[in-house]
Protein backbone atom coordinates (compact mmCIF):
# COMPACT_ATOMS: atom_id res chain seq x y z
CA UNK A 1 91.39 96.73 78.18
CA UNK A 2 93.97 99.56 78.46
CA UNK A 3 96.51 100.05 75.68
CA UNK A 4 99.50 102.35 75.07
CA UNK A 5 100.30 102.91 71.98
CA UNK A 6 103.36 104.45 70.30
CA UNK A 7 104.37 106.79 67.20
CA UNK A 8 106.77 108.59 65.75
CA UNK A 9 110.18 106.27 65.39
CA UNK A 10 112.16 105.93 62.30
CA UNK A 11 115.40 106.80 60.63
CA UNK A 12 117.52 110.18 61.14
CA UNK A 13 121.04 111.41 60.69
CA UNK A 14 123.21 112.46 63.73
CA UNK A 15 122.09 115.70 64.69
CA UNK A 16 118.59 115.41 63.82
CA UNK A 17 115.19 115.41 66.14
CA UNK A 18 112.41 112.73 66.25
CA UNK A 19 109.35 113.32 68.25
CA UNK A 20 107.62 110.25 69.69
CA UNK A 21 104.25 110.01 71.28
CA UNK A 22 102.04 107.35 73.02
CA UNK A 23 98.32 107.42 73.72
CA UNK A 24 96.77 105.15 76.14
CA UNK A 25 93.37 104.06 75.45
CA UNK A 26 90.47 102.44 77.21
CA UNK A 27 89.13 102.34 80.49
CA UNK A 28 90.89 104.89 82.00
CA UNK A 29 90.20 106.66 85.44
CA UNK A 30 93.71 108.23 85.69
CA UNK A 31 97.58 107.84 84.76
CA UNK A 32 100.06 108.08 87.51
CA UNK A 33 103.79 107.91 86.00
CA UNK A 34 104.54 108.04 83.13
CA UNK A 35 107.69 106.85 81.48
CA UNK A 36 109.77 106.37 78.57
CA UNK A 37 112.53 103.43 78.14
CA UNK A 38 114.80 102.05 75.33
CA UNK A 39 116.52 99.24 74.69
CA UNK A 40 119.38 98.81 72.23
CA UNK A 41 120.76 95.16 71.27
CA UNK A 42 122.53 92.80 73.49
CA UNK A 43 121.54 95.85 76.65
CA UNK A 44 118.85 95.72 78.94
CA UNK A 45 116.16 98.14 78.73
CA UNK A 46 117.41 101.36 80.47
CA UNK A 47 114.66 104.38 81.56
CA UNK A 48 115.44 107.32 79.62
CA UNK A 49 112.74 109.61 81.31
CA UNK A 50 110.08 110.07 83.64
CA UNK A 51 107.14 112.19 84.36
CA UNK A 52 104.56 112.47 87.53
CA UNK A 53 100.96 113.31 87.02
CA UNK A 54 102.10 116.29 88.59
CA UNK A 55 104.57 117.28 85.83
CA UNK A 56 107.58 116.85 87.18
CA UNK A 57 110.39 115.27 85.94
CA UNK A 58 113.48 113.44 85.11
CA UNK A 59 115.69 112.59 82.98
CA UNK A 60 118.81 109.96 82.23
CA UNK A 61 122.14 111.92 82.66
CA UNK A 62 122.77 110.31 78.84
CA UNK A 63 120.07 112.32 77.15
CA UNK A 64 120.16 115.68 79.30
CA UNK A 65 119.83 119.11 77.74
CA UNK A 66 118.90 116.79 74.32
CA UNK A 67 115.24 114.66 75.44
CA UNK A 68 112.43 116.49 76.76
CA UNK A 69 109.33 114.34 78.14
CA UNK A 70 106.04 116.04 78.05
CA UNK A 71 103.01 114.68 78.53
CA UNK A 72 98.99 115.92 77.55
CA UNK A 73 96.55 114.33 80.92
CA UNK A 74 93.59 115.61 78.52
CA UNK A 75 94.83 113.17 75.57
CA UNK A 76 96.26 110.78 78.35
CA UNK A 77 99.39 111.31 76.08
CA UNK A 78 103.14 111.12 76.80
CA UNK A 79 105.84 112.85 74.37
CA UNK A 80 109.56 112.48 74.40
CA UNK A 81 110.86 115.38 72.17
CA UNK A 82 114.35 113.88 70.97
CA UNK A 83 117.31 116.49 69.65
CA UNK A 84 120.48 116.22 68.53
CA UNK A 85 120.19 112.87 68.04
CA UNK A 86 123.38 110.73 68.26
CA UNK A 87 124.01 106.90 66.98
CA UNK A 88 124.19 105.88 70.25
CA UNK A 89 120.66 107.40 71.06
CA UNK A 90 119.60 103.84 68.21
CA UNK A 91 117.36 101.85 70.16
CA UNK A 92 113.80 100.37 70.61
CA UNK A 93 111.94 102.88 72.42
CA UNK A 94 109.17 101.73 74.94
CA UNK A 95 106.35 103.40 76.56
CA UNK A 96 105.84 102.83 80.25
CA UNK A 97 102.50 103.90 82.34
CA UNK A 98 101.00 103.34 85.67
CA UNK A 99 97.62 103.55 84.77
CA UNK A 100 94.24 103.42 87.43
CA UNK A 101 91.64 101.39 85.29
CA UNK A 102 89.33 98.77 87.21
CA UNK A 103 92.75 98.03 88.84
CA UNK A 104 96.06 100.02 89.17
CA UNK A 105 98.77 98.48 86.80
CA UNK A 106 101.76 98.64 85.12
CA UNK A 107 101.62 99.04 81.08
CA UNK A 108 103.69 99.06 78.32
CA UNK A 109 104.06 99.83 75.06
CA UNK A 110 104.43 97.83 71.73
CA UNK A 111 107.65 99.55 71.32
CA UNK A 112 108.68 101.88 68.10
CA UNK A 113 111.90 101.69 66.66
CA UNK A 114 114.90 104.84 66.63
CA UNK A 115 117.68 104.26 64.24
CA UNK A 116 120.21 107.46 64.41
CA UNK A 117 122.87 107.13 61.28
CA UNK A 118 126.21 108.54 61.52
């Protein structure tokens, strides 16, 4: 079975930086997108960013020039590199993959949690 599992959520002030990561794990013969979303209460989950096996990327006009997405093929690893974090960033971040196992499908994440205080 092929999981994705996140890290790095918590609590920060305004202004700060978080770093979040998810591994995917299991039978994996390769990753296509990879993706990061968030949802905040009473919204629907929005993407925040994307990136192609290729490395290239993009980004929600929201969180440009603050989130960076990154992503390791040899760890089959996704960042999202978070700075100057603002209250509204506070949401339930997901991690999204298309991943090429004994079929091609869709993952996600478990979810960690981003609280930003003012």
């Amino acid at each position: 079975q092929v999981q994705l599992v996140e890290s790095g959520g918590g609590l920060v002030q305004a202004g700060g930086s978080l770093r979040l990561s998810c591994a995917a794990s299991g039978i994996i013969f390769g990753i296509k997108q990879m993706a990061w979303y968030r949802q905040a209460p009473g919204n629907q989950r929005e993407l925040v960013a994307r990136i192609t096996s290729g490395g290239s990327t993009n980004v929600a006009d929201s969180v440009k020039g603050r989130f960076t997405i990154s992503r390791d093929n040899a760890k089959n690893t996704v960042y999202l590199q978070m700075n100057s974090l603002k209250p509204e960033d506070t949401a339930v971040y997901y991690c999204n993959a298309e991943i090429v196992s004994v079929s091609t499908s869709n993952y996600w994440g478990q979810g960690t949690q981003v609280t930003v205080s003012s």
